[in-house]
PDB file of N, CA and C in Angstrom:
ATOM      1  N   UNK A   1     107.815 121.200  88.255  1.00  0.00           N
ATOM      2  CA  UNK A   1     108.682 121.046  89.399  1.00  0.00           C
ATOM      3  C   UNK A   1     108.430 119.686  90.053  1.00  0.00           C
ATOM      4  N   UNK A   2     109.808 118.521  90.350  1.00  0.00           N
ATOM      5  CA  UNK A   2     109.249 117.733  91.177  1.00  0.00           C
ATOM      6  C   UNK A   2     110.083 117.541  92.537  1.00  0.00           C
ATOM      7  N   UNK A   3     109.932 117.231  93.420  1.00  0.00           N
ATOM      8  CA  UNK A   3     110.202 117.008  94.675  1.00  0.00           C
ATOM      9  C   UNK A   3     110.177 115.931  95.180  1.00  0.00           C
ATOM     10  N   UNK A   4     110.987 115.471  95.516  1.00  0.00           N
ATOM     11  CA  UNK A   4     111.410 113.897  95.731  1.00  0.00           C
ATOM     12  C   UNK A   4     111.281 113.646  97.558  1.00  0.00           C
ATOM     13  N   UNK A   5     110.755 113.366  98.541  1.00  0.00           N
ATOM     14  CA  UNK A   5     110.872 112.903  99.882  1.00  0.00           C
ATOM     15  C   UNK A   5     111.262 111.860 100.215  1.00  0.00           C
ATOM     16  N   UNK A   6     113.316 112.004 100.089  1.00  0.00           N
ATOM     17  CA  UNK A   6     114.291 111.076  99.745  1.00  0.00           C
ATOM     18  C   UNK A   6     114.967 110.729 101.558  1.00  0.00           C
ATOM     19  N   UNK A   7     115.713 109.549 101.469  1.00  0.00           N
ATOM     20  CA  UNK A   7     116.139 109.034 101.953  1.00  0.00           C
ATOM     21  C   UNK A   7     117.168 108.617 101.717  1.00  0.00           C
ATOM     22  N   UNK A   8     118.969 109.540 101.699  1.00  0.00           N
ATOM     23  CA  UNK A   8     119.743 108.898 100.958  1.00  0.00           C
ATOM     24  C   UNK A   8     120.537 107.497 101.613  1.00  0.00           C
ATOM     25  N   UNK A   9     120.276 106.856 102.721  1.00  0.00           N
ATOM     26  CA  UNK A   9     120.915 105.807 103.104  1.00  0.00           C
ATOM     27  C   UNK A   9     119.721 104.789 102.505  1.00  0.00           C
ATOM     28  N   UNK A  10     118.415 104.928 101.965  1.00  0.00           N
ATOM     29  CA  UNK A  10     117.801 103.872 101.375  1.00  0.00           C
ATOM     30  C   UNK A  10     118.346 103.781  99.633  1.00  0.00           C
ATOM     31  N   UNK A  11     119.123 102.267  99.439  1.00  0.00           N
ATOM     32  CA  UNK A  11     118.958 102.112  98.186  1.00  0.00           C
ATOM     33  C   UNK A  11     117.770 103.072  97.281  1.00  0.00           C
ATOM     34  N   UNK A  12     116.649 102.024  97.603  1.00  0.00           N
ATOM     35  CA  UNK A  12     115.129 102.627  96.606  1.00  0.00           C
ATOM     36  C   UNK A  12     115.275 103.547  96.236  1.00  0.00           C
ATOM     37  N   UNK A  13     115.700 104.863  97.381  1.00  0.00           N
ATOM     38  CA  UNK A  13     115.580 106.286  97.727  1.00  0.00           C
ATOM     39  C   UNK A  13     116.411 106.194  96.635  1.00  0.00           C
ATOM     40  N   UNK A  14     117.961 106.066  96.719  1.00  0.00           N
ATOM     41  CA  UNK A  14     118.901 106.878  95.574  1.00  0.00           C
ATOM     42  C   UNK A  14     118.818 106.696  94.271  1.00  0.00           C
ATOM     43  N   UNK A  15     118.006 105.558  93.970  1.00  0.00           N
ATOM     44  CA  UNK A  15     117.955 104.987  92.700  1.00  0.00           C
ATOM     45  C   UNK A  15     116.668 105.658  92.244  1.00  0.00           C
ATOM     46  N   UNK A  16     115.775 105.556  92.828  1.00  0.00           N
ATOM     47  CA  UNK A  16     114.854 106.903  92.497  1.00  0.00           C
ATOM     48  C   UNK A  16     115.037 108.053  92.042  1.00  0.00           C
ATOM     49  N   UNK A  17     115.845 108.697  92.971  1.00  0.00           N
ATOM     50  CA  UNK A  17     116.874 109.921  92.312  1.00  0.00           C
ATOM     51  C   UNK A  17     117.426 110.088  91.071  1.00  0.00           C
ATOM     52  N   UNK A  18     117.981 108.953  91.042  1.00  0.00           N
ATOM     53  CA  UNK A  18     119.170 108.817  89.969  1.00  0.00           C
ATOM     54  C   UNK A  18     117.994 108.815  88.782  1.00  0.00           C
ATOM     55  N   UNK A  19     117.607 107.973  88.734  1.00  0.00           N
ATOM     56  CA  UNK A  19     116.441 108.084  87.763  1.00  0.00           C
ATOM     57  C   UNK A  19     115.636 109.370  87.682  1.00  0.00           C
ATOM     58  N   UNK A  20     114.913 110.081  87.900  1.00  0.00           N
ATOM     59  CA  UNK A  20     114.588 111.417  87.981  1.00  0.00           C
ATOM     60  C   UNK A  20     115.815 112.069  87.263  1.00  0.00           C
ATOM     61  N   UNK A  21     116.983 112.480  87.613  1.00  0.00           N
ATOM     62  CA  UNK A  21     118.131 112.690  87.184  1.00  0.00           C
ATOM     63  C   UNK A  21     118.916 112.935  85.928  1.00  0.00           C
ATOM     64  N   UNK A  22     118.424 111.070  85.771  1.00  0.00           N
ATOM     65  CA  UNK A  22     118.784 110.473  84.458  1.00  0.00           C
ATOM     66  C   UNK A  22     117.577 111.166  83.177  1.00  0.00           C
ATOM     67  N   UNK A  23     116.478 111.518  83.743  1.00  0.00           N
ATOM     68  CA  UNK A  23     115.706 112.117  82.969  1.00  0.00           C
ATOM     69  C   UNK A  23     115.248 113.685  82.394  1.00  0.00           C
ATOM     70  N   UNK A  24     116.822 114.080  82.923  1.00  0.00           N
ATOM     71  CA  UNK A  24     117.279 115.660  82.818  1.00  0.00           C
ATOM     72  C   UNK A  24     116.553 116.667  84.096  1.00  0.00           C
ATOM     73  N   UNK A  25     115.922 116.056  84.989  1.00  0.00           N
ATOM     74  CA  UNK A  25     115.414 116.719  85.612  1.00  0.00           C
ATOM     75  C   UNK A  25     115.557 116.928  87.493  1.00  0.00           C
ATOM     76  N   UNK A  26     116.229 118.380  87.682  1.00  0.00           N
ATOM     77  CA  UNK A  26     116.966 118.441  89.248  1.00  0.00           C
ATOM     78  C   UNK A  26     115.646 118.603  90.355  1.00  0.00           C
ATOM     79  N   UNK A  27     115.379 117.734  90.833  1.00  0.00           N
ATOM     80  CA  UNK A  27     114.039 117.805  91.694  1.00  0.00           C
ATOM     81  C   UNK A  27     114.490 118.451  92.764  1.00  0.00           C
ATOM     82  N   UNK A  28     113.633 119.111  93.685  1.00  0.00           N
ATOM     83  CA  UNK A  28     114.164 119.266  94.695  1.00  0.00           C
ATOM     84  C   UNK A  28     113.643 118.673  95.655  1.00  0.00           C
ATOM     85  N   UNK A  29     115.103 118.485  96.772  1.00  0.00           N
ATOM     86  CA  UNK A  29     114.983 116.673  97.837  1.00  0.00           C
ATOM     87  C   UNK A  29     114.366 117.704  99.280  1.00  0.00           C
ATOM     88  N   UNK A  30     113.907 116.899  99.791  1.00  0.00           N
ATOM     89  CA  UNK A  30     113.709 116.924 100.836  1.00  0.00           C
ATOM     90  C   UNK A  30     114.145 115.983 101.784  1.00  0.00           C
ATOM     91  N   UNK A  31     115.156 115.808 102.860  1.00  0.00           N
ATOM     92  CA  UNK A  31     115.722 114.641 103.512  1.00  0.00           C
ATOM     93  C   UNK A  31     114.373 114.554 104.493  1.00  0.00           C
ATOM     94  N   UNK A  32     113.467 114.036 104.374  1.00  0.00           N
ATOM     95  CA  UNK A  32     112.236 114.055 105.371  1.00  0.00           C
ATOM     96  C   UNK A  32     112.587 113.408 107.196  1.00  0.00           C
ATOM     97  N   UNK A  33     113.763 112.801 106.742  1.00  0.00           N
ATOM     98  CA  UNK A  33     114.082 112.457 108.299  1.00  0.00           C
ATOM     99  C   UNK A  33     114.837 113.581 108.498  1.00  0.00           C
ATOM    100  N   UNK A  34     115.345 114.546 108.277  1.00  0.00           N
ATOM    101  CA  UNK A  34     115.638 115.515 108.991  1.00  0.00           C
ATOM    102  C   UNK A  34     114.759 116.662 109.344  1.00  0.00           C
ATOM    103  N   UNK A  35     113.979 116.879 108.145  1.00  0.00           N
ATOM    104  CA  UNK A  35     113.115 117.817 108.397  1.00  0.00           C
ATOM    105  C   UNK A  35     111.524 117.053 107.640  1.00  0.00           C
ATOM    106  N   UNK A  36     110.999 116.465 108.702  1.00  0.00           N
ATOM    107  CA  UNK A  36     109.941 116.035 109.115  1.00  0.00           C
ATOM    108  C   UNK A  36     108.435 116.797 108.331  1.00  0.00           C
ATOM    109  N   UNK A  37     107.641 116.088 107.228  1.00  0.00           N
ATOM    110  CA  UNK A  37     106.559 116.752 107.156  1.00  0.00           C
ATOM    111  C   UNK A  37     105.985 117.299 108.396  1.00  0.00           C
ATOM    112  N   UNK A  38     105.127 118.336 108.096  1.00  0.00           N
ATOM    113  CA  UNK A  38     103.959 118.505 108.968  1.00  0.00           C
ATOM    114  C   UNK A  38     102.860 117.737 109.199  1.00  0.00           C
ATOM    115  N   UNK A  39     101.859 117.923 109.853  1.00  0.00           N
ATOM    116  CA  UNK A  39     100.322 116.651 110.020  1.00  0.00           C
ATOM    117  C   UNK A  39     100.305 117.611 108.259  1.00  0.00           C
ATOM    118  N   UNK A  40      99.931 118.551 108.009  1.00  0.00           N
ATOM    119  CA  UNK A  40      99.643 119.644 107.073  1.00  0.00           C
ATOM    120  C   UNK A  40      99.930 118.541 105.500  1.00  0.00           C
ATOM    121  N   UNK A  41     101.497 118.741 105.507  1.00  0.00           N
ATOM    122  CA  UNK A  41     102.090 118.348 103.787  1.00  0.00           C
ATOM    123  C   UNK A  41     101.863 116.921 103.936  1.00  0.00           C
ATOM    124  N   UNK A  42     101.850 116.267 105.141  1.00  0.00           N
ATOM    125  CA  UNK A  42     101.632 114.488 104.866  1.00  0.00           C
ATOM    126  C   UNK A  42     100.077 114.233 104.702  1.00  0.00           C
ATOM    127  N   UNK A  43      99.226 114.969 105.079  1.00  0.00           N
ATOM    128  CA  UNK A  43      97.912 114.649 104.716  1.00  0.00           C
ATOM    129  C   UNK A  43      97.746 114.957 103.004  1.00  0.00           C
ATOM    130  N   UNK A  44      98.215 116.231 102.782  1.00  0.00           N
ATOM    131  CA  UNK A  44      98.157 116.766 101.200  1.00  0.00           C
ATOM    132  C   UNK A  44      99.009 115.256 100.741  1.00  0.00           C
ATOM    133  N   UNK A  45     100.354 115.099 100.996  1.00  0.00           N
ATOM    134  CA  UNK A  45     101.011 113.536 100.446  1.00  0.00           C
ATOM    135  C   UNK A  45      99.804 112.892  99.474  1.00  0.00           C
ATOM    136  N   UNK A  46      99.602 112.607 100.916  1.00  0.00           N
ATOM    137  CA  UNK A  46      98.356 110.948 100.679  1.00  0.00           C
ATOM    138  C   UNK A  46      97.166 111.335 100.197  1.00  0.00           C
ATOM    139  N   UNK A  47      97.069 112.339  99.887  1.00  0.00           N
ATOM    140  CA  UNK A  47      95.994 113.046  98.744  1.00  0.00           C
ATOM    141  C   UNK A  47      96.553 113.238  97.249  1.00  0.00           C
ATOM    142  N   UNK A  48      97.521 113.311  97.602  1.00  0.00           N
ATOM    143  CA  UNK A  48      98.233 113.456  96.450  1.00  0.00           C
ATOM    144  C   UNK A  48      98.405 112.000  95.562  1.00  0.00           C
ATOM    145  N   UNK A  49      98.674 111.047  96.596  1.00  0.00           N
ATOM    146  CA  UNK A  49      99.117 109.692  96.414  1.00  0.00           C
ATOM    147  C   UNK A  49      97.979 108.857  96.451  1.00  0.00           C
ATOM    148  N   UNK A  50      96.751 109.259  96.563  1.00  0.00           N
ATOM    149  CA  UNK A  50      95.454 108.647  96.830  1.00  0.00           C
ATOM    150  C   UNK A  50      95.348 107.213  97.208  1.00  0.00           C
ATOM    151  N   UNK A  51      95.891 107.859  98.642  1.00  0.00           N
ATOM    152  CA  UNK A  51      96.468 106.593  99.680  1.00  0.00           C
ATOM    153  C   UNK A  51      95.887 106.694 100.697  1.00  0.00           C
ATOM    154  N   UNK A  52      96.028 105.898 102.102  1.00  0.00           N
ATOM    155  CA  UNK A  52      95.412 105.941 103.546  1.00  0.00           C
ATOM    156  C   UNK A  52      96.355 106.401 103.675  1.00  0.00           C
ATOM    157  N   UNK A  53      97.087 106.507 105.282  1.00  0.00           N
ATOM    158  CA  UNK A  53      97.853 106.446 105.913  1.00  0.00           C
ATOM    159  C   UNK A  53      98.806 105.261 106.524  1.00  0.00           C
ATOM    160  N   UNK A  54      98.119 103.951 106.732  1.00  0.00           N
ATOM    161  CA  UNK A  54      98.076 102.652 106.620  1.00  0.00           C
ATOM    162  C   UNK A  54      99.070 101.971 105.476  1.00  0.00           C
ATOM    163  N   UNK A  55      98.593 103.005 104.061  1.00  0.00           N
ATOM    164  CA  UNK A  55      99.311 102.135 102.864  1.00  0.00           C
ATOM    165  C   UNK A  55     100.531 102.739 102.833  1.00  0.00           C
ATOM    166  N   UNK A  56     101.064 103.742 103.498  1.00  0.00           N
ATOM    167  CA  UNK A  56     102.345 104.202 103.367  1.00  0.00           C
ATOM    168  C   UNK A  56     103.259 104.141 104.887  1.00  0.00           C
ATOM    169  N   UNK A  57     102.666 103.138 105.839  1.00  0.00           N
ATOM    170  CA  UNK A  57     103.399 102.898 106.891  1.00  0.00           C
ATOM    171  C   UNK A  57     104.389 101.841 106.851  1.00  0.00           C
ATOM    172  N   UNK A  58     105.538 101.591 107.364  1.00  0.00           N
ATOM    173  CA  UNK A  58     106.738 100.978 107.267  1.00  0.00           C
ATOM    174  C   UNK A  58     106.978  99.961 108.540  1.00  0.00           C
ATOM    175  N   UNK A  59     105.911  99.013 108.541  1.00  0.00           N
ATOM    176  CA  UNK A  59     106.010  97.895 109.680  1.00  0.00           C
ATOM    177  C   UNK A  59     107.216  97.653 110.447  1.00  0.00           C
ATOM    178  N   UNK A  60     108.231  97.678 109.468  1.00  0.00           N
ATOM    179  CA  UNK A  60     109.376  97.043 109.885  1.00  0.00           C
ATOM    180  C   UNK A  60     110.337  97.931 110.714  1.00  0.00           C
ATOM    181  N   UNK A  61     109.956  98.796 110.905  1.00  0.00           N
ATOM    182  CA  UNK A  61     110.303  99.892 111.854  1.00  0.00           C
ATOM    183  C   UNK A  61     109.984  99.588 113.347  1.00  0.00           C
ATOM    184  N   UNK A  62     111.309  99.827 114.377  1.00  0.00           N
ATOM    185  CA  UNK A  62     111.025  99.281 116.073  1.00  0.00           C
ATOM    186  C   UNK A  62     109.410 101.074 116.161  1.00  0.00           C
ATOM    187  N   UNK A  63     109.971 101.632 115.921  1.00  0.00           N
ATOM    188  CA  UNK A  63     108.823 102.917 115.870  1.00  0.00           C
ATOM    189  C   UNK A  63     107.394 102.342 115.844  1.00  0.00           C
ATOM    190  N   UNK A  64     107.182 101.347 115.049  1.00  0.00           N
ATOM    191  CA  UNK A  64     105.855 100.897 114.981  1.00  0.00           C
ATOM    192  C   UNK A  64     105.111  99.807 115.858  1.00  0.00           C
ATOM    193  N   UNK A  65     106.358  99.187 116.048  1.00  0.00           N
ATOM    194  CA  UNK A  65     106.204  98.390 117.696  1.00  0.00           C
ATOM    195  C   UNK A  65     106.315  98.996 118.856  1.00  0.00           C
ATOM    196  N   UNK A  66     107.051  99.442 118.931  1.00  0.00           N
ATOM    197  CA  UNK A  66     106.967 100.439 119.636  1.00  0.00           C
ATOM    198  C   UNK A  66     105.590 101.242 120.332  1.00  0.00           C
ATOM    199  N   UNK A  67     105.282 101.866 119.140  1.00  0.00           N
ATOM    200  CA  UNK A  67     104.107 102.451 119.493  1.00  0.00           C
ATOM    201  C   UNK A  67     102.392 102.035 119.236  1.00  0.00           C
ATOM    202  N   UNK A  68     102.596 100.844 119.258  1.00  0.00           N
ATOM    203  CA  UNK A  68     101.416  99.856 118.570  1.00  0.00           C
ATOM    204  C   UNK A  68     100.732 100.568 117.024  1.00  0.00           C
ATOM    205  N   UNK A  69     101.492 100.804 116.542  1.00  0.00           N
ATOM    206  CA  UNK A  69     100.614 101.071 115.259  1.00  0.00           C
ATOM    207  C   UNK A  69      99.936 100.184 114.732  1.00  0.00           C
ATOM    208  N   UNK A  70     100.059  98.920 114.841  1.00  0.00           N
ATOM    209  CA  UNK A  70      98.991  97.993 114.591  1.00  0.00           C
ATOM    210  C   UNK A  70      97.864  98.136 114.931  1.00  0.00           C
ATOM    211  N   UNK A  71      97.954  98.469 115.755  1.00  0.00           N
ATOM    212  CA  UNK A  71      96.302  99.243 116.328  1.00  0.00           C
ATOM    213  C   UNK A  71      95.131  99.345 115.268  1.00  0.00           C
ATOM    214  N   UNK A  72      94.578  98.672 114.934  1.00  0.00           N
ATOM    215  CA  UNK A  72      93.134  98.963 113.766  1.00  0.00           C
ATOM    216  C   UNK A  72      92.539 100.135 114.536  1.00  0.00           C
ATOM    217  N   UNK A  73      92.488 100.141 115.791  1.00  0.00           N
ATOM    218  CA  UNK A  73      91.304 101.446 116.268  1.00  0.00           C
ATOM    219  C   UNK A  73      92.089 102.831 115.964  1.00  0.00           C
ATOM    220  N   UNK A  74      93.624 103.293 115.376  1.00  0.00           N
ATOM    221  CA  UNK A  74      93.624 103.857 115.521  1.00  0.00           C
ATOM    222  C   UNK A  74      93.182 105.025 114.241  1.00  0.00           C
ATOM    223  N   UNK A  75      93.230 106.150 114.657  1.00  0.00           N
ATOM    224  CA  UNK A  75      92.392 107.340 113.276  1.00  0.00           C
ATOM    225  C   UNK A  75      93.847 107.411 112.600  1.00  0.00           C
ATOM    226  N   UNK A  76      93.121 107.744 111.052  1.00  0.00           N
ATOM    227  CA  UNK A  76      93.907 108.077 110.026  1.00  0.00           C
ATOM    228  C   UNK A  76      94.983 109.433 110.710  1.00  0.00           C
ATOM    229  N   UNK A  77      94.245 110.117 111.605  1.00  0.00           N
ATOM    230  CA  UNK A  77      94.433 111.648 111.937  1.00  0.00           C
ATOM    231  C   UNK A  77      95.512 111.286 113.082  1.00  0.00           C
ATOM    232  N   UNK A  78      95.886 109.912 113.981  1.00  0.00           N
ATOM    233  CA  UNK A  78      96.570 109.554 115.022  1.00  0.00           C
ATOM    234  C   UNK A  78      97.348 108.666 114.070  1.00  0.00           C
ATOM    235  N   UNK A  79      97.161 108.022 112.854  1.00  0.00           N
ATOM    236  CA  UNK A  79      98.621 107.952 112.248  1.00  0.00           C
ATOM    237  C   UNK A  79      99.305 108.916 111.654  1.00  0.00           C
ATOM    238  N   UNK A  80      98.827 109.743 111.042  1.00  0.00           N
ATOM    239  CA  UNK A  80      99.499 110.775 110.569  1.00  0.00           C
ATOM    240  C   UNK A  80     100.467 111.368 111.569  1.00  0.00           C
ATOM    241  N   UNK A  81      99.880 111.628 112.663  1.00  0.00           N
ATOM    242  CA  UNK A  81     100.531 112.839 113.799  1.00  0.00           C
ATOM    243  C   UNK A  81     102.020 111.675 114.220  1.00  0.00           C
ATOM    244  N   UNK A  82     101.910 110.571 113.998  1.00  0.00           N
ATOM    245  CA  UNK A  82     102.741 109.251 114.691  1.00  0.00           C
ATOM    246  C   UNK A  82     103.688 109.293 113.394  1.00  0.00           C
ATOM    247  N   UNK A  83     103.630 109.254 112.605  1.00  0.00           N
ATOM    248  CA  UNK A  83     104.438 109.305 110.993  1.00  0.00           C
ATOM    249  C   UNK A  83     104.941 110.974 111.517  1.00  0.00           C
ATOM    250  N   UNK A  84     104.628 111.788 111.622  1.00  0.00           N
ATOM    251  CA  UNK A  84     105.177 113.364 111.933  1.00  0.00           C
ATOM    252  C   UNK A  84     106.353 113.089 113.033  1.00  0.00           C
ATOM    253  N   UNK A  85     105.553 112.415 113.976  1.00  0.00           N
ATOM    254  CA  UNK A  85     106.386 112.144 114.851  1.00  0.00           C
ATOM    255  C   UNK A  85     107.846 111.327 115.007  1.00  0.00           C
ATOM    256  N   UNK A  86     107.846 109.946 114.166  1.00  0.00           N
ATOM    257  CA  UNK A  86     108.721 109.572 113.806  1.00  0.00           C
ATOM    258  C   UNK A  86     108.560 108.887 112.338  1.00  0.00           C
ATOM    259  N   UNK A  87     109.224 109.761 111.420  1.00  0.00           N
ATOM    260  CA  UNK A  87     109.295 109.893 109.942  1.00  0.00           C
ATOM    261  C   UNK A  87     109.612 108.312 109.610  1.00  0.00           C
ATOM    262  N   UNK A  88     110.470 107.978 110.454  1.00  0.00           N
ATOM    263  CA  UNK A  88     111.207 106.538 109.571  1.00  0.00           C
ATOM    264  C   UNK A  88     109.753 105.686 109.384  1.00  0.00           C
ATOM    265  N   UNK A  89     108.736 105.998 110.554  1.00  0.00           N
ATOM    266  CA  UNK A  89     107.411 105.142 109.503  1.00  0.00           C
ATOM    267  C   UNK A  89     106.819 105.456 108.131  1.00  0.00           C
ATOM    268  N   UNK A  90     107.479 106.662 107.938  1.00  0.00           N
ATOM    269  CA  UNK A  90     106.830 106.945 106.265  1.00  0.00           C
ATOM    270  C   UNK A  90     107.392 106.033 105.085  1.00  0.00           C
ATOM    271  N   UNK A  91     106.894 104.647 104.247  1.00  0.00           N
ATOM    272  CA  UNK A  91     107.618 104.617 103.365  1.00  0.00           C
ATOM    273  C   UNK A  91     108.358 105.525 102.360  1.00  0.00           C
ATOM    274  N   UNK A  92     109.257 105.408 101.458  1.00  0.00           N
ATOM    275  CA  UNK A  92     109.985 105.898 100.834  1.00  0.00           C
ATOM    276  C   UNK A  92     110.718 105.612  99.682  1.00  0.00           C
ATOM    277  N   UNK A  93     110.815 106.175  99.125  1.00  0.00           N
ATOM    278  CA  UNK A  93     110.843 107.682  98.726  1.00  0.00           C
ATOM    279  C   UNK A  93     108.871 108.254  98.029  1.00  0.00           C
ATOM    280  N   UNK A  94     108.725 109.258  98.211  1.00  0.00           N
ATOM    281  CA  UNK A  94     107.501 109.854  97.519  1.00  0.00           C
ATOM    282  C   UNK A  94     108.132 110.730  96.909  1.00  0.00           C
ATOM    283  N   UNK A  95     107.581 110.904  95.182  1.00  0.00           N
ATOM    284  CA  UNK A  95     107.848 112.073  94.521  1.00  0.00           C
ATOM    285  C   UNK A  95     106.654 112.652  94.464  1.00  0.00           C
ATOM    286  N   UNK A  96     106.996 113.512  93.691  1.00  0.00           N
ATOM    287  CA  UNK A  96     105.222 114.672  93.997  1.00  0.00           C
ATOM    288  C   UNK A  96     105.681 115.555  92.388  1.00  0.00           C
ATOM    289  N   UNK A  97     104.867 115.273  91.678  1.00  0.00           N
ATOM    290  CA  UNK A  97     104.714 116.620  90.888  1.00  0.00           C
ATOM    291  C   UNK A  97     103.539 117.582  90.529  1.00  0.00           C
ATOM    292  N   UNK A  98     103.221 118.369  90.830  1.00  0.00           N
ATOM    293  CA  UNK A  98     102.041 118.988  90.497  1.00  0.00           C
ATOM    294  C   UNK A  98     101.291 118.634  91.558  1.00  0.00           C
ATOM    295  N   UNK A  99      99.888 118.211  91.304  1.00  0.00           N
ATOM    296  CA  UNK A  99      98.592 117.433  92.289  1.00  0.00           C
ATOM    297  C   UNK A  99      98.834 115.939  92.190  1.00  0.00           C
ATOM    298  N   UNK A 100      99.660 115.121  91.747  1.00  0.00           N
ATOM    299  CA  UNK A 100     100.335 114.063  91.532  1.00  0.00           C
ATOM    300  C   UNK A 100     101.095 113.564  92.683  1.00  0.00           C
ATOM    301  N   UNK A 101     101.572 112.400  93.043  1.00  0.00           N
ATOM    302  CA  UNK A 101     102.410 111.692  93.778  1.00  0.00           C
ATOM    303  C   UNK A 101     102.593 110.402  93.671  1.00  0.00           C
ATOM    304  N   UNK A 102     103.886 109.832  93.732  1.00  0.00           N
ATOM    305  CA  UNK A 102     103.508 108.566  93.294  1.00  0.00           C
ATOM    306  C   UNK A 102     104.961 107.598  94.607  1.00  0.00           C
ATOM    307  N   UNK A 103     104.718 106.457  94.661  1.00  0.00           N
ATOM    308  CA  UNK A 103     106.330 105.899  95.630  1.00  0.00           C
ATOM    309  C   UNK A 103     106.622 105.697  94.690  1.00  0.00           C
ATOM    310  N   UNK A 104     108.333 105.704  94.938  1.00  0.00           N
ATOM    311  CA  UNK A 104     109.321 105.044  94.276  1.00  0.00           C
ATOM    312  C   UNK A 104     109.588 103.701  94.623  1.00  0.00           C
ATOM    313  N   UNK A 105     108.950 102.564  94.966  1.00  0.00           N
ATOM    314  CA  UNK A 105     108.869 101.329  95.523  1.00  0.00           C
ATOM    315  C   UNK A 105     108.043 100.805  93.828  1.00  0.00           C
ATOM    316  N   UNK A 106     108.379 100.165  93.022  1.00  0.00           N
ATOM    317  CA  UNK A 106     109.872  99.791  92.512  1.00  0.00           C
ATOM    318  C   UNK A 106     110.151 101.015  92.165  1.00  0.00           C
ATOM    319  N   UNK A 107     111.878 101.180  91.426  1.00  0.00           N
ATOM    320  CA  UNK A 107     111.917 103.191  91.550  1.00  0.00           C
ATOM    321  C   UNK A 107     111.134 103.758  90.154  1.00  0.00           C
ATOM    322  N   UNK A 108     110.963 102.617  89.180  1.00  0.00           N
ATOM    323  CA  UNK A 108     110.724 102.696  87.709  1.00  0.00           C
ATOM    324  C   UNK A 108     109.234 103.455  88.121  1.00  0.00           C
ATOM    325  N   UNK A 109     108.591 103.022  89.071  1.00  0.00           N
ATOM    326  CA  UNK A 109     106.884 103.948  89.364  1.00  0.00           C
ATOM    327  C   UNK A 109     107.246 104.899  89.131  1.00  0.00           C
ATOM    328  N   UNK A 110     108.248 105.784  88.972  1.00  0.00           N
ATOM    329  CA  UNK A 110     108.362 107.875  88.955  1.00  0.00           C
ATOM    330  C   UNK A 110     108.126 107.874  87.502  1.00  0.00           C
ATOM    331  N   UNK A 111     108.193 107.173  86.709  1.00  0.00           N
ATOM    332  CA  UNK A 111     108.702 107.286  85.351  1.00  0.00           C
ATOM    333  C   UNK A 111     107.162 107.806  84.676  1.00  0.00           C
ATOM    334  N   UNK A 112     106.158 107.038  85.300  1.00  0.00           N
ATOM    335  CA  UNK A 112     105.151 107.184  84.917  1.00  0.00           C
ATOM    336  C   UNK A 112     104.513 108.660  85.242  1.00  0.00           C
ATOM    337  N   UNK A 113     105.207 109.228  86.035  1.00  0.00           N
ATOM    338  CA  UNK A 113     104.659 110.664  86.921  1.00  0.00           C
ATOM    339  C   UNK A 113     105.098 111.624  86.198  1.00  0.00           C
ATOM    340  N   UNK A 114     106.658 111.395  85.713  1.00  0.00           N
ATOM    341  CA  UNK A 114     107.671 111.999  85.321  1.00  0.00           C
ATOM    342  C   UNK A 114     106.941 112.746  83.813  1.00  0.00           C
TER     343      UNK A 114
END
């Protein structure tokens, strides 16, 4: 089973898809800006993705100015809850299969998961 945490107004996002797709296989999406991980599935994520929290934040977001995420002092555990809070800091797309996860940033990375 894989599960895609898509974004369909991001290029990356659909082409990710499409690819998954193209490889006979119907993942199931999650629009994560609508329905928002928990602190819970985004910590499993980045376990999954054997990532910080840091490596999957989206600078370019007013959300992150906004809320100083630049912040070095802040905890892995106070970005997470800030990514829950407003999703558009999560990069995107993450697929997940199994204990696996990988970004679709370029989208060809799923292929290897796949």
């Amino acid at each position: 089973m894989v599960t895609i945490y898509h974004n369909p107004r991001c290029s990356k996002s659909r082409q990710t898809l499409a690819l998954i797709e193209e490889q006979g296989i119907t993942p199931t999406i999650v629009q994560y800006l609508d329905t928002p991980p928990t602190v819970d599935v985004l910590a499993e994520l980045l376990d999954k993705l054997g990532m910080s929290p840091r490596d999957i934040i989206r600078k370019g977001e007013d959300a992150y100015k906004e809320n100083n995420v630049s912040n070095t002092d802040l905890s892995d555990e106070e970005l997470i809850a800030l990514m829950v809070e407003y999703p558009k800091l999560i990069e995107r797309p993450i697929v997940v299969k199994g204990n696996k996860a990988i970004l679709g940033r370029p989208p060809e990375n799923v292929l290897s998961l796949l």
